[in-house]
Protein backbone atom coordinates (compact mmCIF):
# COMPACT_ATOMS: atom_id res chain seq x y z
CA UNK A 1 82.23 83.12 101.64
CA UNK A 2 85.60 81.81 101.83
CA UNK A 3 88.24 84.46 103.73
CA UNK A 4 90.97 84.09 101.13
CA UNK A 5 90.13 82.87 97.68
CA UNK A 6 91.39 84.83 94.84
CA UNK A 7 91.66 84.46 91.51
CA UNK A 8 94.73 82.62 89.88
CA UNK A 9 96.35 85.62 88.82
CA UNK A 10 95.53 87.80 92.13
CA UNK A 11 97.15 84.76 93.86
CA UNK A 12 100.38 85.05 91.40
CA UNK A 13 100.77 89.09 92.19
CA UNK A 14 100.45 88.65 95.97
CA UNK A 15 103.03 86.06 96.20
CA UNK A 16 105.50 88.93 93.97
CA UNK A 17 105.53 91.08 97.77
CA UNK A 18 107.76 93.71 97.78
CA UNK A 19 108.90 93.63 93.99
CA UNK A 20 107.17 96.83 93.83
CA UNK A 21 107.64 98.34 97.60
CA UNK A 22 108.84 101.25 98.24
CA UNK A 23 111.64 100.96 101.05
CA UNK A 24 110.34 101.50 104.88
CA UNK A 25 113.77 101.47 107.38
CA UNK A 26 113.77 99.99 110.66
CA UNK A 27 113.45 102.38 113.18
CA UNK A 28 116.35 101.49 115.66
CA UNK A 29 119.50 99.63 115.07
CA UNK A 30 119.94 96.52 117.36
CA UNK A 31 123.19 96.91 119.81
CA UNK A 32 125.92 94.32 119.00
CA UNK A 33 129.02 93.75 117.00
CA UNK A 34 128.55 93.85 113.03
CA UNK A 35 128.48 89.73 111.53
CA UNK A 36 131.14 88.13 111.72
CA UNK A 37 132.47 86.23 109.34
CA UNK A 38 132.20 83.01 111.03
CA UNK A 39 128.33 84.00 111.51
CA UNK A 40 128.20 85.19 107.55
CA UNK A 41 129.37 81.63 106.66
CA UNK A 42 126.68 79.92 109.24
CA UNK A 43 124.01 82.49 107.92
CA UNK A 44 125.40 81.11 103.99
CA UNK A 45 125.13 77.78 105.16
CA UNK A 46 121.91 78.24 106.53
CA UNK A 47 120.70 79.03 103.24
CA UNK A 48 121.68 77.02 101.29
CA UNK A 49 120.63 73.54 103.26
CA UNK A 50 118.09 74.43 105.45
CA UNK A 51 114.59 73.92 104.03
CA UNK A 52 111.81 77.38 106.05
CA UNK A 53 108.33 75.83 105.35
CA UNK A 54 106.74 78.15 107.86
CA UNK A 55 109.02 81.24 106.30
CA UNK A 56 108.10 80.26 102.52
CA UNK A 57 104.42 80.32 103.55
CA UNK A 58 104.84 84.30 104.58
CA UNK A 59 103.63 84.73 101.05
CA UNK A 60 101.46 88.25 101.48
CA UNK A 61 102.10 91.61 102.35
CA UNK A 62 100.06 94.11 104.29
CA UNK A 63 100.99 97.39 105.56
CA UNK A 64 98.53 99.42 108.24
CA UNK A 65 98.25 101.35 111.31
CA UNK A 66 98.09 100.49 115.21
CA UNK A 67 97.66 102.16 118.09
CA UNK A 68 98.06 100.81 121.95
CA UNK A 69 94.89 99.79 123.26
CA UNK A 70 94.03 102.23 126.03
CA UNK A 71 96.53 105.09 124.71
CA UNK A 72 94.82 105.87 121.31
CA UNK A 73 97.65 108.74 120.98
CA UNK A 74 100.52 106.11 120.53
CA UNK A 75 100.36 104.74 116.94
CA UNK A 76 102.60 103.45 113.97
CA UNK A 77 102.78 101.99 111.24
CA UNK A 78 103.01 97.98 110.94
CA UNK A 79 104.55 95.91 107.90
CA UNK A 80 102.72 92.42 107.97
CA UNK A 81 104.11 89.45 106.45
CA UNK A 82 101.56 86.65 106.40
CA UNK A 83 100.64 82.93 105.53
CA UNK A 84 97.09 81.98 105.02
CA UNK A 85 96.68 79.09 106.96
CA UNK A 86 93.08 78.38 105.01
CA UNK A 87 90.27 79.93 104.24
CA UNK A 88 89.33 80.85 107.37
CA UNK A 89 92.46 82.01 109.68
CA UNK A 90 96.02 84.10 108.48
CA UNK A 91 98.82 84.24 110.87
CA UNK A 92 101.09 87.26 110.49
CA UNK A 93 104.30 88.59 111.45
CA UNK A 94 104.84 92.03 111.80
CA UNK A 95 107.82 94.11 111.32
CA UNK A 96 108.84 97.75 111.41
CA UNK A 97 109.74 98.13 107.97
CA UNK A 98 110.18 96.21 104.95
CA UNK A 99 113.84 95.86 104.42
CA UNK A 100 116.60 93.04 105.44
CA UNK A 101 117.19 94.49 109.05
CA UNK A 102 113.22 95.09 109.56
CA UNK A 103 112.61 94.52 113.34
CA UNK A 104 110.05 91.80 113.94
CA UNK A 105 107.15 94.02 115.94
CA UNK A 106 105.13 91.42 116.97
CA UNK A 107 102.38 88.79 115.69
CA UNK A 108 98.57 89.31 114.40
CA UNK A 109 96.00 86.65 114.14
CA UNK A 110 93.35 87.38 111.64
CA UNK A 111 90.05 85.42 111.34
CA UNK A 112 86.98 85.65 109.46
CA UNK A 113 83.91 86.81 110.60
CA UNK A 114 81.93 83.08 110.82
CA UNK A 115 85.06 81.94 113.27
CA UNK A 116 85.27 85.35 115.31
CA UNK A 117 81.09 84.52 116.18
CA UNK A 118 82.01 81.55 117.97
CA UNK A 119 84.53 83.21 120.39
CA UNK A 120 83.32 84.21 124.11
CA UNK A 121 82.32 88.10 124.61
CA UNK A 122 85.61 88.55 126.84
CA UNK A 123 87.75 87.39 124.21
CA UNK A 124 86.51 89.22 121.53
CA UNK A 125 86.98 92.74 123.02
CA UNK A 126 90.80 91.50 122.72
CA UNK A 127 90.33 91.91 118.67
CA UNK A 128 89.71 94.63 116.12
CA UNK A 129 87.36 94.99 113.00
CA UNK A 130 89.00 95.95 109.80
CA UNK A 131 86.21 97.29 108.25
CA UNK A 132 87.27 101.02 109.12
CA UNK A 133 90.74 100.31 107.78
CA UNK A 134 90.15 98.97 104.56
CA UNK A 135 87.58 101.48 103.16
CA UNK A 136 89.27 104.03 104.59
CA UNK A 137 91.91 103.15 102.07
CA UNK A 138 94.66 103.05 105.20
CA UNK A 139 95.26 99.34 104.83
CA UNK A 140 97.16 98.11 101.68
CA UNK A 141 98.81 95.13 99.87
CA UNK A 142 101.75 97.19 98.60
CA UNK A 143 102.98 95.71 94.91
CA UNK A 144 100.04 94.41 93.52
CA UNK A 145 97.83 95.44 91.39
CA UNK A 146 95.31 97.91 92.28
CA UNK A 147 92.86 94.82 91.07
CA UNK A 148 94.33 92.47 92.69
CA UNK A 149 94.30 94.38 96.14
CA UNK A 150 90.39 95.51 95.60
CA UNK A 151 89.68 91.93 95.31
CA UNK A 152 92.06 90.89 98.77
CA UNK A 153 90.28 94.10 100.86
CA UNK A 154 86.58 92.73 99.74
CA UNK A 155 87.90 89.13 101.64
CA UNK A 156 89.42 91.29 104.75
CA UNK A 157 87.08 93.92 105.37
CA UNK A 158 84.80 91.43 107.44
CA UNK A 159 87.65 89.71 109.11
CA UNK A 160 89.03 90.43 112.31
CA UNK A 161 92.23 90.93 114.19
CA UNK A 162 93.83 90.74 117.29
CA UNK A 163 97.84 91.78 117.10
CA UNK A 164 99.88 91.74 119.94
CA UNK A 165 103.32 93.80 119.74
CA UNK A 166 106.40 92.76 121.70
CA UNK A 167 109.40 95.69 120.81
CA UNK A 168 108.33 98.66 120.46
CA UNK A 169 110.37 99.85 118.30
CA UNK A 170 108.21 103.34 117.68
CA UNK A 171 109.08 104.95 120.60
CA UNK A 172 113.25 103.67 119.65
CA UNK A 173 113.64 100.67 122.27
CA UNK A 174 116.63 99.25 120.68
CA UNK A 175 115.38 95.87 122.69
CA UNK A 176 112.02 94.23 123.25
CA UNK A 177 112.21 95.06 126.55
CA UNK A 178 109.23 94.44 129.22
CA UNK A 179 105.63 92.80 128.23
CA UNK A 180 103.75 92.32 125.54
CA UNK A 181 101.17 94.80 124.51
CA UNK A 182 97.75 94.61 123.22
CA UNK A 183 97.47 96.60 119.68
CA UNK A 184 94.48 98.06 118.15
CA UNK A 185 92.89 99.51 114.98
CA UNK A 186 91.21 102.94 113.41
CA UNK A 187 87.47 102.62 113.30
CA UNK A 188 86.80 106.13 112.30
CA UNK A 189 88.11 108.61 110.32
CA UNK A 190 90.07 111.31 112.07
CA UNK A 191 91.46 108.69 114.41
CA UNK A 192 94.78 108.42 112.69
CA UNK A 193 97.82 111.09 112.58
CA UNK A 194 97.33 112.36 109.66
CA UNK A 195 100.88 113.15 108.81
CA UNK A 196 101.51 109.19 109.85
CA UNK A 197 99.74 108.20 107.01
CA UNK A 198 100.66 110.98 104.42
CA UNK A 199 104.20 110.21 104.99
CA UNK A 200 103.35 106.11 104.67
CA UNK A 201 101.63 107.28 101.41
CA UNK A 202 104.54 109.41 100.12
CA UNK A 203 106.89 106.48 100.39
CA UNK A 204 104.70 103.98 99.02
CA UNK A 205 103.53 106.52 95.95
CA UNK A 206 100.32 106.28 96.36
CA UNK A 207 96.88 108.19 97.63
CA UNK A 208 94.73 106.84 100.99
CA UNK A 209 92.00 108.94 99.48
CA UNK A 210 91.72 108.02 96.06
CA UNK A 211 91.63 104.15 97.53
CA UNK A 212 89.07 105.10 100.02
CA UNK A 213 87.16 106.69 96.91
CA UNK A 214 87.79 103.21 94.97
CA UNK A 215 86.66 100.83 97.95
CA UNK A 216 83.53 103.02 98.03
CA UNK A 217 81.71 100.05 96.73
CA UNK A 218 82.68 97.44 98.90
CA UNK A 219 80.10 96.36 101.41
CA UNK A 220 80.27 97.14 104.78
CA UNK A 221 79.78 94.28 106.98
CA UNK A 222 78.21 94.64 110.31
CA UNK A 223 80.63 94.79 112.76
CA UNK A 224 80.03 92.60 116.02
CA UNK A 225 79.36 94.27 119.04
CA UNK A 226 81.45 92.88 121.12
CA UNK A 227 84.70 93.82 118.80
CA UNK A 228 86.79 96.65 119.23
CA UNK A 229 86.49 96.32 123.40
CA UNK A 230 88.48 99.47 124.02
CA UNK A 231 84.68 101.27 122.29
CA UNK A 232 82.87 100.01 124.55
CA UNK A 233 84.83 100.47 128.07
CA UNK A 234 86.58 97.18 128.29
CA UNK A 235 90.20 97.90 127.60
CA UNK A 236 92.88 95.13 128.61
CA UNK A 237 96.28 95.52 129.13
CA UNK A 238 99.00 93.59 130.45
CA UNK A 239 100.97 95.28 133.23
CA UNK A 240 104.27 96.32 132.72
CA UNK A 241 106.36 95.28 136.32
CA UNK A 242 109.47 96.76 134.60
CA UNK A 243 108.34 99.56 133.48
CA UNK A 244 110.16 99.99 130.44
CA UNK A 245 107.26 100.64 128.01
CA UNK A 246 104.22 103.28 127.99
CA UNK A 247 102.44 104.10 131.10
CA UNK A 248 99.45 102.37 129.46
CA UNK A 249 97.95 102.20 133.54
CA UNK A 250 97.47 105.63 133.58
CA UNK A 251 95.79 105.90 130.45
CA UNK A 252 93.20 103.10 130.80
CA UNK A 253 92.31 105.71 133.02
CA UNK A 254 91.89 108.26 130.94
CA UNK A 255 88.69 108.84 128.19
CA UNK A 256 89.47 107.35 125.08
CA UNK A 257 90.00 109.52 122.22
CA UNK A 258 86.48 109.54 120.24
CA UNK A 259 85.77 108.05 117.13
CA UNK A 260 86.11 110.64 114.69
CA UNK A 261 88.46 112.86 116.18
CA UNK A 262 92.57 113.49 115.50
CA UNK A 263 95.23 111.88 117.39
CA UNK A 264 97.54 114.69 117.09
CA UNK A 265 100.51 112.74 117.92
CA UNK A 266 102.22 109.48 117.45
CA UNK A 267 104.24 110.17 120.42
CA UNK A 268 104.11 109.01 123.78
């Protein structure tokens, strides 16, 4: 089954994006002078003549949850912009909102479940399922129609990803400062801060629940065993020299926060 193949018209609504979004705001302000207006005249310039192939092809919009892998406490909400490179592989950028000044978060590969097979057991404890996320009703396609976005989540829910954040703006680093970080996803409910995602929902004007209750009939795929590493005892991390970002040494160390129990804080 191919990853992405919708319909005409479901392939006209995701292309409209954020015609319909609700406003998320960057969480920190960058340090620096305001533009210029030598630099508004270069930014003008810019587009006007220069052609973005890779930027036009950012052509769908996903919002979700992460949380650090080995500090299941830590966790935020992620704005994905992505191109689907075919029917088999989308490439994302990820942001912490969805307005002008957004701060790009990082980058997440998705792939569906025929590539993800072929990879070696050590890399695939390095990516997450999305099962959990889209029947929970946490992921969405903000500004399409609720048709439209059934029909995306059937394509996604067997898909996985493996997201990789490099300024971490949720805990207000105006700069992405030290390494990147290895980013994970809910398999359970009662995993996510619940006031995380009622505010997300608030914003967006819409219910978690009631989509959870409308995905009810979407097949649950088997997820691979070797997915979702940080289950299962193998959780990676790159090591932070500067120390700038979370102590995510010491909690490696630490017992994971069971599925189906609250992370009561988004908070380091």
């Amino acid at each position: 089954m191919s990853l992405i193949k919708l319909s005409v018209a479901s392939c006209l609504a995701v292309v409209a994006l954020t015609a319909c979004n609700k406003e998320t705001q960057s969480n920190v302000a960058a340090p620096g002078a305001e533009k210029s207006t030598s630099t508004k005249i270069l930014e003008a310039g810019a587009v006007a003549l220069q052609d973005k192939p890779p930027v036009d092809a950012l052509n769908a919009y996903l919002d979700g949850f992460h949380f650090y892998n080995g500090n299941q406490k830590v966790q935020m909400e992620a704005h994905h912009y992505c191109a689907i490179l075919n029917d088999d592989v989308i490439q994302c950028v990820i942001y912490d909102g969805n307005v002008k000044d957004a701060k790009i978060m990082g980058v997440e590969y998705i792939v569906s479940a025929n590539v993800f097979k072929g990879l070696p057991a050590e890399e695939k404890a390095l990516w997450h399922s999305h099962v959990h996320e889209v029947k929970s009703g946490q992921l969405l396609a903000p500004g399409i129609p609720e048709v439209a976005e059934k029909e995306l989540m059937k394509k996604l829910v067997g898909t996985y990803g493996k997201t990789w954040h490099t300024w971490h703006t949720d805990i207000d680093k105006t700069l992405p400062l030290g390494v990147p970080q290895l980013m994970m996803g809910f398999t359970a409910d009662g995993q996510g801060d619940p006031a995380m995602v009622d505010a997300r929902d608030k914003r967006f004007g819409i219910d978690s629940a009631k989509k959870k209750a409308d995905r009810a009939d979407i097949p649950s795929p088997a997820i691979d065993p070797e997915a979702d590493g940080w289950q299962h005892g193998k959780t990676f991390q790159i090591s932070d020299p500067t120390g700038s970002q979370h102590s995510h040494e010491a909690a490696t160390t630490e017992k994971q926060v069971a599925p189906g129990t609250n992370a009561s804080s988004n908070k380091p």
